[in-house]
Protein backbone atom coordinates (compact mmCIF):
# COMPACT_ATOMS: atom_id res chain seq x y z
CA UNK A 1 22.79 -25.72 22.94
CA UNK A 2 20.52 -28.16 24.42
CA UNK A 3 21.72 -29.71 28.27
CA UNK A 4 20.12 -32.63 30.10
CA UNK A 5 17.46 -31.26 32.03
CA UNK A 6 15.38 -32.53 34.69
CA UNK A 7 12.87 -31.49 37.75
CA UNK A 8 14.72 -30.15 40.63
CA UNK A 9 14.64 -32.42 43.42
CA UNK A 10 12.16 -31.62 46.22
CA UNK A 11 10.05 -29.43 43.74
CA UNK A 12 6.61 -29.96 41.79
CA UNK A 13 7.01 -32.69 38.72
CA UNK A 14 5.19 -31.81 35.75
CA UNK A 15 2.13 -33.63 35.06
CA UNK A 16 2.51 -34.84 31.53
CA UNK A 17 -0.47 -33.24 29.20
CA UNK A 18 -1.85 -33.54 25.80
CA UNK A 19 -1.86 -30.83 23.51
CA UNK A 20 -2.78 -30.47 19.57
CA UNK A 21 0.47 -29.63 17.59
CA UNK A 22 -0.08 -28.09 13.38
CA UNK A 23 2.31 -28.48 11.13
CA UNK A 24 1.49 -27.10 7.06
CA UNK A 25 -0.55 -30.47 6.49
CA UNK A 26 -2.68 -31.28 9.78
CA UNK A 27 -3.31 -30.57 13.18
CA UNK A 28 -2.57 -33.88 15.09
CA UNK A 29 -2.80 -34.05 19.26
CA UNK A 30 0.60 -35.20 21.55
CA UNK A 31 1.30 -36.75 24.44
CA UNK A 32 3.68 -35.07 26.65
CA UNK A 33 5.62 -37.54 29.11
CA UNK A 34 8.16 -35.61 31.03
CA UNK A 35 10.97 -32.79 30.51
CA UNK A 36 13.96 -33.57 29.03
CA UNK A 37 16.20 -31.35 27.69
CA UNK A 38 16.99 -27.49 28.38
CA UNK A 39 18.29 -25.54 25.20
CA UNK A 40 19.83 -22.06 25.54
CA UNK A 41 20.59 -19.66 22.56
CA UNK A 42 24.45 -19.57 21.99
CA UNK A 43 26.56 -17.28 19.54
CA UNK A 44 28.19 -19.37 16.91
CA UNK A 45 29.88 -15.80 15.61
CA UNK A 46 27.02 -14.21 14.11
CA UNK A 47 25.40 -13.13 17.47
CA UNK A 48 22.03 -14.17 19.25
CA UNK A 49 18.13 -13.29 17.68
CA UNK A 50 16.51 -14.10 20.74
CA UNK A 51 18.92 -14.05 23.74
CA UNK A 52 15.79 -13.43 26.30
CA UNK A 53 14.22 -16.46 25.19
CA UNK A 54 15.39 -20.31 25.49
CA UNK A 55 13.20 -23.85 24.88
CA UNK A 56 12.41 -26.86 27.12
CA UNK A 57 12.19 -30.06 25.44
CA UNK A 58 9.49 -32.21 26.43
CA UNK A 59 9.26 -35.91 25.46
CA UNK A 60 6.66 -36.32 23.09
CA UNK A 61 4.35 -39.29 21.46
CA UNK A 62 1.73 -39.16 19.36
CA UNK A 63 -1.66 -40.35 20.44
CA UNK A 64 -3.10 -43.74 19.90
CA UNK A 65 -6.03 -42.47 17.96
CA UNK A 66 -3.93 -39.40 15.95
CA UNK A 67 -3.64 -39.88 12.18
CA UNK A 68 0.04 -41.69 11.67
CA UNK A 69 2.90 -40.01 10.77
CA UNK A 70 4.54 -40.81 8.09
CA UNK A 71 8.63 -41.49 7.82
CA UNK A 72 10.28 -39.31 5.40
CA UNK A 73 13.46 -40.92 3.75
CA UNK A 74 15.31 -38.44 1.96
CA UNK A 75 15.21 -34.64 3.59
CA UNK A 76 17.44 -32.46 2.28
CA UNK A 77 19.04 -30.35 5.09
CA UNK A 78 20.86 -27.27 4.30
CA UNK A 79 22.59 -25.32 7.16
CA UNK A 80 26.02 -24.03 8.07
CA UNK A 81 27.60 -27.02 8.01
CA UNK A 82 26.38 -27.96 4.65
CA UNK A 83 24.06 -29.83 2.27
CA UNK A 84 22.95 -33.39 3.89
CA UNK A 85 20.62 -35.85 2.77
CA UNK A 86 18.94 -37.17 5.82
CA UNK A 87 16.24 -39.75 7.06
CA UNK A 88 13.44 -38.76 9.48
CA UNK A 89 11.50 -40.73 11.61
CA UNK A 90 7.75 -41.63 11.60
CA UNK A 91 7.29 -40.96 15.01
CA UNK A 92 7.81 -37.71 16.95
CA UNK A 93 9.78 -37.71 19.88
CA UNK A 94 9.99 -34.20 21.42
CA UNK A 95 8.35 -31.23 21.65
CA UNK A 96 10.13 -27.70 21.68
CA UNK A 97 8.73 -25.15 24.14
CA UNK A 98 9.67 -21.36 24.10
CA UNK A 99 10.54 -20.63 27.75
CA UNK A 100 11.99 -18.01 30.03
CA UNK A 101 14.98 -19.16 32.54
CA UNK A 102 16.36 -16.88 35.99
CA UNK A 103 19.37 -18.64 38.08
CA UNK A 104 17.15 -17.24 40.92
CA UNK A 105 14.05 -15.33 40.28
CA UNK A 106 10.98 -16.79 39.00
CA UNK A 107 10.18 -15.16 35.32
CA UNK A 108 7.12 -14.67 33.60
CA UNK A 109 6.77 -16.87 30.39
CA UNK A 110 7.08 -15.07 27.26
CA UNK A 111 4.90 -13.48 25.35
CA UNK A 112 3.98 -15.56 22.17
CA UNK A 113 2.63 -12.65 20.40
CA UNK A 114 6.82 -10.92 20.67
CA UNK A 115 9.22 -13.68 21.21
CA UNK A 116 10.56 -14.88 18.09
CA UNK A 117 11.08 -18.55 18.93
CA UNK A 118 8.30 -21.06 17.44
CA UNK A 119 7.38 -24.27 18.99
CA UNK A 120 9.20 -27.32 17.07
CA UNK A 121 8.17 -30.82 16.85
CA UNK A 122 10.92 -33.15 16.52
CA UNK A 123 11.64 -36.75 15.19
CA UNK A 124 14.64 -38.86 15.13
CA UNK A 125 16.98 -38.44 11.96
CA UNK A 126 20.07 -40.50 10.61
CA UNK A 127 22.06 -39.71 7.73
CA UNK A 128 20.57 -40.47 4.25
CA UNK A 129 22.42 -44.22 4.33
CA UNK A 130 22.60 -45.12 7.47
CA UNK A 131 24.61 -43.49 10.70
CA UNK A 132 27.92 -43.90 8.89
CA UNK A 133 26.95 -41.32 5.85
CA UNK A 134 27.55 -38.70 8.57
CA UNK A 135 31.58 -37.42 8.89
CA UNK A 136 31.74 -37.30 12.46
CA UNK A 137 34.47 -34.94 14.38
CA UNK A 138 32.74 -31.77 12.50
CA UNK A 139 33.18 -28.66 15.05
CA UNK A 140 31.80 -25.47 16.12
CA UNK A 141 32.64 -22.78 17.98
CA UNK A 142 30.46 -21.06 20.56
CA UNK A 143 30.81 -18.09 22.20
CA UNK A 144 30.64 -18.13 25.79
CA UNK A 145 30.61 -15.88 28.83
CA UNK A 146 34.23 -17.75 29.55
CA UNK A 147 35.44 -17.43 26.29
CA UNK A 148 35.16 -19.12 23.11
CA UNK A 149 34.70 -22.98 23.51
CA UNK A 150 35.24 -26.09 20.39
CA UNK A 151 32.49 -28.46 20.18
CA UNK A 152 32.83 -31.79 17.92
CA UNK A 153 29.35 -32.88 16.45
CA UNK A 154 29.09 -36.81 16.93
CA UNK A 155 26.03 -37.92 14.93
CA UNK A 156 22.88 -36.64 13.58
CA UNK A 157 20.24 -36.81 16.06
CA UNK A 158 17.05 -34.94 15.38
CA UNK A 159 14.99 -33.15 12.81
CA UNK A 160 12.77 -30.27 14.50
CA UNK A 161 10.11 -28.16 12.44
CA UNK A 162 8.22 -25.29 13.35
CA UNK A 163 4.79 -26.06 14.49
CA UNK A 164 1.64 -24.44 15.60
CA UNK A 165 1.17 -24.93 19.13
CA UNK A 166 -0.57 -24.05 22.57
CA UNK A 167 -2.17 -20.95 20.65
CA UNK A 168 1.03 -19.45 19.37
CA UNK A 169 1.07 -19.48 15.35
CA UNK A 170 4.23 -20.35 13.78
CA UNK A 171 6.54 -17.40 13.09
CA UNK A 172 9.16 -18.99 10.94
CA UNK A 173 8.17 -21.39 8.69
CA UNK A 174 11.23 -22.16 7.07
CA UNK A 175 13.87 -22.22 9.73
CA UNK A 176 14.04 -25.59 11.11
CA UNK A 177 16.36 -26.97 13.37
CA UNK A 178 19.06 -29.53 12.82
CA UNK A 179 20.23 -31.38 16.24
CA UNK A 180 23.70 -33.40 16.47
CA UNK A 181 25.08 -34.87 19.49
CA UNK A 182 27.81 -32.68 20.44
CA UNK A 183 30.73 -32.99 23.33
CA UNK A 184 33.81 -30.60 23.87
CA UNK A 185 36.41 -30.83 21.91
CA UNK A 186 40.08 -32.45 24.32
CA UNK A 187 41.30 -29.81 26.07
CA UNK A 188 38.30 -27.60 26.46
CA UNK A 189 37.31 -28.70 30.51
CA UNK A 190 34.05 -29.40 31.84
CA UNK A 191 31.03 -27.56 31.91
CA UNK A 192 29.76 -26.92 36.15
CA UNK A 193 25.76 -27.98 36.30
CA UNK A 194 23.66 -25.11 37.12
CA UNK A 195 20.86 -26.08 39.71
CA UNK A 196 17.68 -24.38 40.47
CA UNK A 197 17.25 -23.16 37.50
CA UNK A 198 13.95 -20.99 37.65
CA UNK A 199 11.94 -21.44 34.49
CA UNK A 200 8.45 -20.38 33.21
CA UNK A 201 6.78 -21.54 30.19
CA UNK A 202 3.11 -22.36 28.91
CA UNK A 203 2.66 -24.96 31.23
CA UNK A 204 3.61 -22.89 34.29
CA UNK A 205 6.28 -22.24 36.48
CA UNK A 206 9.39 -25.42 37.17
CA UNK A 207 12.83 -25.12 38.94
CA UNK A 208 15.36 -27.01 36.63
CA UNK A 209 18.71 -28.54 36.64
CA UNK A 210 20.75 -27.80 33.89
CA UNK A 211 23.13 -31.03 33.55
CA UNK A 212 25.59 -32.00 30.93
CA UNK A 213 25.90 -30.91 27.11
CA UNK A 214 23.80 -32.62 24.84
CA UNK A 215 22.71 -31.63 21.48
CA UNK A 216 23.91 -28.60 19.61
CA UNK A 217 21.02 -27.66 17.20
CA UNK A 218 21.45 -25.60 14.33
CA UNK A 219 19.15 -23.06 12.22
CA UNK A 220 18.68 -25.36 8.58
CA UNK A 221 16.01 -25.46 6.05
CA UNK A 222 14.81 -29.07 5.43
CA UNK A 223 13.31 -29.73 2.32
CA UNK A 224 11.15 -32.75 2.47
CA UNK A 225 8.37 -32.40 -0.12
CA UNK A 226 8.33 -29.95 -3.08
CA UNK A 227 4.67 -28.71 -3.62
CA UNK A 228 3.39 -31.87 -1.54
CA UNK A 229 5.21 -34.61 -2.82
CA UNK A 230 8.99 -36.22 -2.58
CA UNK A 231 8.37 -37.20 -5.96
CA UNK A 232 8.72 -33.66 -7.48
CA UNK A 233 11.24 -32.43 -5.57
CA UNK A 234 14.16 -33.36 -8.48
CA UNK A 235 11.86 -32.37 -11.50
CA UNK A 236 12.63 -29.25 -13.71
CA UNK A 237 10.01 -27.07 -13.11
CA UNK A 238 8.75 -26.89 -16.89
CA UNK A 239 8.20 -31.19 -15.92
CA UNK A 240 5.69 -30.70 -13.39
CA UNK A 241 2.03 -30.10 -13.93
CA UNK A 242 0.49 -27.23 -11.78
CA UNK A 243 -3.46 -27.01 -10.82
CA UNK A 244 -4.27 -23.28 -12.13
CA UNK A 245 -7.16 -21.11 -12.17
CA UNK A 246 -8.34 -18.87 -14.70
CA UNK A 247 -9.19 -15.51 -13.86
CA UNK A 248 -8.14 -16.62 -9.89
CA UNK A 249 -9.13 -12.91 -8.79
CA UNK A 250 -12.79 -13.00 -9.60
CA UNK A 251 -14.13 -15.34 -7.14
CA UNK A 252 -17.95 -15.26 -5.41
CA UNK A 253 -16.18 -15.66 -1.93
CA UNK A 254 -15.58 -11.49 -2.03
CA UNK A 255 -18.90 -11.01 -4.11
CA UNK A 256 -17.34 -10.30 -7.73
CA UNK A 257 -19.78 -9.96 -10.86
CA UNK A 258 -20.13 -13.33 -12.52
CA UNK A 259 -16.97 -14.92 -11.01
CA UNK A 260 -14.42 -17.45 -12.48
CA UNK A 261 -13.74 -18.46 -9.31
CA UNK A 262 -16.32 -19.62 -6.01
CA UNK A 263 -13.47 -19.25 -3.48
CA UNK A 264 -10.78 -16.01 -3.24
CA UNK A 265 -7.00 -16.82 -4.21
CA UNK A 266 -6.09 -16.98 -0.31
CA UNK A 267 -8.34 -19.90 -0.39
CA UNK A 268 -7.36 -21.20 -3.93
CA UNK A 269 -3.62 -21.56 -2.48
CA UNK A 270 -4.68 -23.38 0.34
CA UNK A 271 -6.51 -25.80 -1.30
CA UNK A 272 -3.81 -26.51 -3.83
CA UNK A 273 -3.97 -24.41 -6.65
CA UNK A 274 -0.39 -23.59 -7.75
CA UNK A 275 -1.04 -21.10 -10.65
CA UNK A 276 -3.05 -17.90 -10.88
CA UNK A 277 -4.01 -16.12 -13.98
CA UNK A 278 -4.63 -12.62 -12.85
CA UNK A 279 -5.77 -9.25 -14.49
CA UNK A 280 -4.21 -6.04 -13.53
CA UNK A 281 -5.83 -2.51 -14.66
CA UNK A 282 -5.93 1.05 -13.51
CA UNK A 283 -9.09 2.12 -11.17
CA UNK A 284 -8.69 5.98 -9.96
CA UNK A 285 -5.54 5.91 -10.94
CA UNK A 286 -4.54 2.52 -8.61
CA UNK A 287 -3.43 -0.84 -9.96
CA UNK A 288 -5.75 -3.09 -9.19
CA UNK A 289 -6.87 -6.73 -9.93
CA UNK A 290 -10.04 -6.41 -11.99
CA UNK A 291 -11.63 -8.34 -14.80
CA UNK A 292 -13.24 -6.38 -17.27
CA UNK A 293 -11.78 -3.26 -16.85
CA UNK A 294 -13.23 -0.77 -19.74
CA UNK A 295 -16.09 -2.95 -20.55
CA UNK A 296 -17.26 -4.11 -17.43
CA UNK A 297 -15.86 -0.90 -14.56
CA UNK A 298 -13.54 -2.61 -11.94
CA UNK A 299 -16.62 -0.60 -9.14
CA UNK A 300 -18.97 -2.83 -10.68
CA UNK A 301 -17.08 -5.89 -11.48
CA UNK A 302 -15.10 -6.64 -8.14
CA UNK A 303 -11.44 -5.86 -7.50
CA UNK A 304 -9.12 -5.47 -5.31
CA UNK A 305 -5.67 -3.60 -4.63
CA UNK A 306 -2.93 -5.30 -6.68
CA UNK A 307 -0.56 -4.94 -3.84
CA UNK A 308 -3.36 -6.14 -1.43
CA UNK A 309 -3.86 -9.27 -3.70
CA UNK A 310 0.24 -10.00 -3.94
CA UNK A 311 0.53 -9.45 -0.42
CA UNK A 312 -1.94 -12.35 0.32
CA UNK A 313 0.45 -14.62 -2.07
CA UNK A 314 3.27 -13.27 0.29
CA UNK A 315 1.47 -14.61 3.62
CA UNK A 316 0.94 -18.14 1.72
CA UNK A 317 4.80 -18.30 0.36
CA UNK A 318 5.82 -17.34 4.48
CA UNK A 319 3.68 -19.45 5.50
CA UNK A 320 4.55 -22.74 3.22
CA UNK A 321 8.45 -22.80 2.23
CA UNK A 322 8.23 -25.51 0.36
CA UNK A 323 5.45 -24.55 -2.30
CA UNK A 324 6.38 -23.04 -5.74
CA UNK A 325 3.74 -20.83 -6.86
CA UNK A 326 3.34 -19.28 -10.41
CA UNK A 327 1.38 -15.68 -11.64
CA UNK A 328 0.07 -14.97 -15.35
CA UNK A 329 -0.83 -11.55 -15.73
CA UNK A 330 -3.14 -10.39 -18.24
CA UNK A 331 -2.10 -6.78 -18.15
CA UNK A 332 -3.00 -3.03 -18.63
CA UNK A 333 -0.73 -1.34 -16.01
CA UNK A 334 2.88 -0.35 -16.54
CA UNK A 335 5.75 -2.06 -15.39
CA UNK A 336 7.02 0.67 -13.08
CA UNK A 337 3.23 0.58 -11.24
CA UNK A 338 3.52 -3.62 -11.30
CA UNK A 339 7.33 -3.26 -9.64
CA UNK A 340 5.50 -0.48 -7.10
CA UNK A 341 2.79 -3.54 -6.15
CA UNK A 342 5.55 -6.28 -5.87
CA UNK A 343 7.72 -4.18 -3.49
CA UNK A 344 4.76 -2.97 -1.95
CA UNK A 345 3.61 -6.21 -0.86
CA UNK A 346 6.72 -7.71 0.11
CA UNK A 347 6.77 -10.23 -2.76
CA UNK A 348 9.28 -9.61 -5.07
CA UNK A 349 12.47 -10.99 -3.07
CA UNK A 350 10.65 -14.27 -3.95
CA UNK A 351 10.65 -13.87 -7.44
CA UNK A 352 12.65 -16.18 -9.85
CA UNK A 353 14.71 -14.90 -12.62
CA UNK A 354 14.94 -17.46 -15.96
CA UNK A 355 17.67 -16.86 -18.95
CA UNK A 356 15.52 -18.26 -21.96
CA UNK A 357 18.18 -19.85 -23.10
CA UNK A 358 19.22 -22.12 -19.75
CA UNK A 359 16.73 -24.66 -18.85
CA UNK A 360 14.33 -24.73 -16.01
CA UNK A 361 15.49 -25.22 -12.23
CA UNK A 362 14.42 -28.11 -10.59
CA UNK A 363 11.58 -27.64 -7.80
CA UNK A 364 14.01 -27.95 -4.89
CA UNK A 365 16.10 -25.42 -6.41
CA UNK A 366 13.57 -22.69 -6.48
CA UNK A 367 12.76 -23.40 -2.84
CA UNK A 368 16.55 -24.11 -1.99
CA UNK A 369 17.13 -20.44 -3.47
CA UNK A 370 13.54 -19.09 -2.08
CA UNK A 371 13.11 -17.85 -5.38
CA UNK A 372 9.54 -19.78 -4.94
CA UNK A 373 7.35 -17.61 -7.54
CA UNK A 374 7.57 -17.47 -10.96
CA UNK A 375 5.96 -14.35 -12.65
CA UNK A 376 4.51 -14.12 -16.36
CA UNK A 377 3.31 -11.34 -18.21
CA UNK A 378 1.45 -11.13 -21.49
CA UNK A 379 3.08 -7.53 -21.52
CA UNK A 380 5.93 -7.80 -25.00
CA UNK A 381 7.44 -4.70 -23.48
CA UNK A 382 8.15 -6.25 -20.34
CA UNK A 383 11.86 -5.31 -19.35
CA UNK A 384 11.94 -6.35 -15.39
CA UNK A 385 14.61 -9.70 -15.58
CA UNK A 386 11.57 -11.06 -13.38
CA UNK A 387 8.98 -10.72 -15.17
CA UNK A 388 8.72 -12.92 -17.98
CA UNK A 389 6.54 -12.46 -21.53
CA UNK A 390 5.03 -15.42 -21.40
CA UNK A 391 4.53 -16.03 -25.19
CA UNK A 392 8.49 -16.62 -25.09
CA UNK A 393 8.22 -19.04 -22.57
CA UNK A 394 4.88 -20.93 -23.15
CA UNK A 395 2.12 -21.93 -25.91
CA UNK A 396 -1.35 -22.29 -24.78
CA UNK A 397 -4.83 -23.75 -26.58
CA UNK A 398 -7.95 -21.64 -27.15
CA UNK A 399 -9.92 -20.53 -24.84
CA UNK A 400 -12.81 -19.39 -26.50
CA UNK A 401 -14.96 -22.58 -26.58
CA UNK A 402 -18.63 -22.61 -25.68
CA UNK A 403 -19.21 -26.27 -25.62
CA UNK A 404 -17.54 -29.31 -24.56
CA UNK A 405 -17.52 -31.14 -28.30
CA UNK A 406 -15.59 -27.74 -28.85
CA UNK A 407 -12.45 -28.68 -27.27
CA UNK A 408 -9.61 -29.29 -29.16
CA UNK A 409 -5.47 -28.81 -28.97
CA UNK A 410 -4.98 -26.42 -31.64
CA UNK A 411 -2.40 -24.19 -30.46
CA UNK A 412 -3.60 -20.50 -30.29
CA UNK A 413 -0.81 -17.94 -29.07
CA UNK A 414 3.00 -18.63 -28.13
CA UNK A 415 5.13 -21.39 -30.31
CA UNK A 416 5.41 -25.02 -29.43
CA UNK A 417 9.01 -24.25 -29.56
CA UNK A 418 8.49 -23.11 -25.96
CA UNK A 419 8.89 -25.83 -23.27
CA UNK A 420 5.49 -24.71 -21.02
CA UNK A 421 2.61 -25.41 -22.46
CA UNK A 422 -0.90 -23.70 -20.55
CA UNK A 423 -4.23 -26.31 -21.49
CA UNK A 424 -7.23 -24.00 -21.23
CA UNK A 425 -9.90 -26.41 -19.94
CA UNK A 426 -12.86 -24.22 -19.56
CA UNK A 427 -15.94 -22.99 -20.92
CA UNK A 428 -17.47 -19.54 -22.02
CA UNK A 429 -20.55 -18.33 -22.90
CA UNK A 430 -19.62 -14.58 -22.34
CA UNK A 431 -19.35 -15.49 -19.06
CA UNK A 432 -18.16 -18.58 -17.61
CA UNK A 433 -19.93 -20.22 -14.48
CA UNK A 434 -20.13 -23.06 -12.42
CA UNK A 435 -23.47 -25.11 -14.38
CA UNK A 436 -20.07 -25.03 -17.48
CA UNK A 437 -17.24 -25.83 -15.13
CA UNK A 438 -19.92 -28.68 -13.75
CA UNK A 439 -19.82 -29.89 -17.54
CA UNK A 440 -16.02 -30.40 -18.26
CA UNK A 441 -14.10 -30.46 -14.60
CA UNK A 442 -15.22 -34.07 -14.02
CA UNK A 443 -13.19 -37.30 -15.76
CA UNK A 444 -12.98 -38.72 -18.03
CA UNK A 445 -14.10 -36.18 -20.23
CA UNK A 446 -11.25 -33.88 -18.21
CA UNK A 447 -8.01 -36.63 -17.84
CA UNK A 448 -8.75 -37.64 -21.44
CA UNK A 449 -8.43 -34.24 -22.99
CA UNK A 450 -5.24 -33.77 -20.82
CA UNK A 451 -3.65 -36.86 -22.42
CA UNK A 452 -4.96 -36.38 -25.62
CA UNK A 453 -3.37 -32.94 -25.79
CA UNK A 454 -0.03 -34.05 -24.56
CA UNK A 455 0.40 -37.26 -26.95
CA UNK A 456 -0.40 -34.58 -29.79
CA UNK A 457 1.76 -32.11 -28.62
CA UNK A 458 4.34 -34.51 -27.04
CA UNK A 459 3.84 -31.87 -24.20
CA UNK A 460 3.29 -32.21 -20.92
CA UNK A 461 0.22 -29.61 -19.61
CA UNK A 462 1.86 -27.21 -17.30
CA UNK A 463 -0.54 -25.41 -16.25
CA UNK A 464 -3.81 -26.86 -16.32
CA UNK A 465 -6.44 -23.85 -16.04
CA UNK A 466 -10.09 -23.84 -14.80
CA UNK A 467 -13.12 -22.35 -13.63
CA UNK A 468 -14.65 -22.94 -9.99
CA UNK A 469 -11.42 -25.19 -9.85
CA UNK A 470 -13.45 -26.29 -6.80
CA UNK A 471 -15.58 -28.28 -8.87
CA UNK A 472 -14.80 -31.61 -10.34
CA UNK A 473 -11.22 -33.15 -10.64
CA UNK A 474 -8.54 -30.65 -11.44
CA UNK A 475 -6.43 -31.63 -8.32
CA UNK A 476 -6.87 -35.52 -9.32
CA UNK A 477 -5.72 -34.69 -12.97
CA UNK A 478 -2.88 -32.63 -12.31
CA UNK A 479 -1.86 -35.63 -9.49
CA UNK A 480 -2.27 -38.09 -12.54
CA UNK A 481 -0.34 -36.04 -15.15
CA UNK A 482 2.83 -35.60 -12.51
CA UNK A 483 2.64 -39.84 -12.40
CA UNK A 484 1.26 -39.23 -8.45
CA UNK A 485 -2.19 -40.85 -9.16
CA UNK A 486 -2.28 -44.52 -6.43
């Protein structure tokens, strides 16, 4: 429940500041104006997370010289109430503050390292057609001290999303906050202002008058972009085109033998790549991500726990709530030791589960669901419902080719019956290596082959795979394949 809030009379103002907000694109600065609002945890039946902690709401505008933000016209916002299609504004207007509040006593601000509140950056937000698109009259019931009080929500207000701020990392990426104008219902009496409120935040201490209701804001996921872009959001997920790297494990960033890959898969994610062909063997008698395994030893090669490697997909998946992220396995572990890694790590309560027979989810379903990562094996005997054998879901080209004038679309394993389709765009000479990837990552040679292969196949590339992905144009390709190219 957010309340009016202002500077006690008589006491120190706060001296408006600037301070550099990061949300899962950028890092942009903010001015902060004055204090606004005052927004207290409240019990809506379920009980409280946080009841020690509550937020001050500063008014917020971003910087003359700050990269501009952009308006985003059709959010979907899922919470309690509902599924509503909403529009946010370009420009922020408040910033969310974790604070600590006494009626007397002056508190110590909490602890950003153990409160579980994040900062959150809000904009304006209307309905998805204008004001009227939202049913007004739509209650709630709080639980207060006095007994259980009606509120009718008036209008959509604000969108608010977790951000980075004042050193404090975000802590729940996907729980945003969903703010409507909100009055008590006839009947339910008036609320008594509480003055000199003693608060405590990052900026320092402030006495506070708690006014009038104003906002209730709920907990919602708000799905604006789907793997970076609005435009994907309502594809099927076998119609989207997904930057992948081959052999993502072996990478020179953790000193692997003769590495696929310059950068390690925390890295790969972060830059963009959205599929990860992986190797799994036995080492000791661990699972572990290795490539080469009998012929080239795993102590010799480079690897890496496999539960160590899935956890670091976990962190990325927390971390960005509205990426999809796919795994082919090349594997030589069992499926009880690949279960042991997934639960191990955290990862498999992301995991998406696909019938053959039913088609494809659309991107905003698999990150409505959180069912954000889909898993392939080249494993037949596969039997966990999540773990897919890839050669019944997808047909590939070879990847054997030493030279460019090599390349072809032949299909090599899986049936074009299948509706993925994996285009191996690299080179190998035993090894591959980035003086290859430097010959066929670039266009046109690379955005011609792409198209040629999918007006042959009438298939679009799913999973475009290459070495030292880094190199060359794989990002622009896959942009131009999903129609995203300016």
């Amino acid at each position: 429940m957010c309340y009016r809030a202002r500077i006690a009379r008589g006491t120190p103002r706060f001296v408006g500041t600037t301070v550099d907000v990061t949300d899962e694109r950028q890092t942009r600065p903010l001015d902060l104006r004055r204090l606004r609002l005052l927004c207290a945890p409240i019990d809506l039946g379920s009980g409280v997370l946080d009841t020690a902690t509550q937020l001050i709401g500063y008014k917020a505008r971003a910087t003359v010289d700050s990269a501009p933000y952009e308006a985003e016209p059709d959010v979907q916002v899922l919470n309690q109430l509902g599924e509503l299609y909403a529009e946010r504004g370009a420009a922020p207007d408040l910033l969310l503050v974790p604070a600590a509040i006494d009626p007397a006593t002056p508190p110590s601000p909490p602890d950003p390292d153990t409160g579980q509140l994040d900062h959150f950056r809000c904009h304006a937000a209307q309905p998805h057609g204008g004001p009227t698109a939202f049913a007004p009259g739509q209650q709630v019931t709080v639980q207060e001290p006095s007994g259980a009080v009606v509120y009718a929500l008036k209008r959509l207000r604000r969108l608010c999303d977790p951000v980075d701020a004042l050193g404090s990392p975000i802590k729940h990426a996907a729980n945003s906050l969903t703010c409507y104008t909100a009055k008590r219902a006839r009947g339910q009496g008036a609320r008594t202002p509480e003055r000199g409120l003693r608060a405590a935040d990052q900026f320092g201490a402030a006495t506070l008058d708690a006014l009038g209701e104003r906002e209730i804001c709920l907990p919602t996921r708000a799905i604006a972009r789907c793997n970076g872009a609005q435009a994907l959001c309502d594809r099927r997920y076998d119609a989207v085109s997904y930057p992948t790297t081959h052999n993502a494990m072996s990478n020179a960033e953790e000193g692997w033998l003769v590495p696929n890959q310059t950068f390690a898969v925390a890295r790969q994610l972060d830059d963009g790549v959205r599929g990860l062909m992986l190797d799994t063997w036995y080492f000791a008698g661990a699972a572990v991500l290795c490539h080469g395994g009998d012929v080239f030893p795993c102590d010799r090669s480079g690897m890496k726990p496999l539960a160590d490697g899935l956890a670091e997909i976990k962190a990325f998946l927390d971390r960005r709530p509205s990426e999809v992220v796919s795994i082919i396995f090349e594997s030589y572990i069992s499926e009880a030791d690949t279960l042991a890694a997934f639960m191990a790590s955290g990862l498999l309560g992301y995991t998406h589960v696909q019938a053959m027979a039913d088609p494809w989810p659309t991107l905003r379903e698999l990150i409505a669901a959180d069912t954000r990562l889909v898993v392939f094996t080249d494993r037949s005997s596969s039997v966990l419902p999540w773990h897919h054998y890839v050669w019944d879901y997808a047909w590939e080209t070879h990847y054997s080719f030493e030279n460019p004038e090599d390349f072809s679309c032949a299909i090599n394993r899986g049936s074009m019956a299948n509706r993925l389709f994996i285009l191996n765009h690299f080179l190998t000479r035993f090894f591959g290596s980035p003086q290859l990837a430097e010959m066929v990552n670039y266009d046109p040679l690379f955005i011609d082959r792409a198209e040629q292969c999918q007006a042959e196949s009438g298939r679009l590339p799913n999973f475009v795979t290459v070495d030292h992905y880094n190199i060359g144009d794989v990002f622009s390709v896959v942009d131009q394949l999903n129609g995203l190219a300016p």
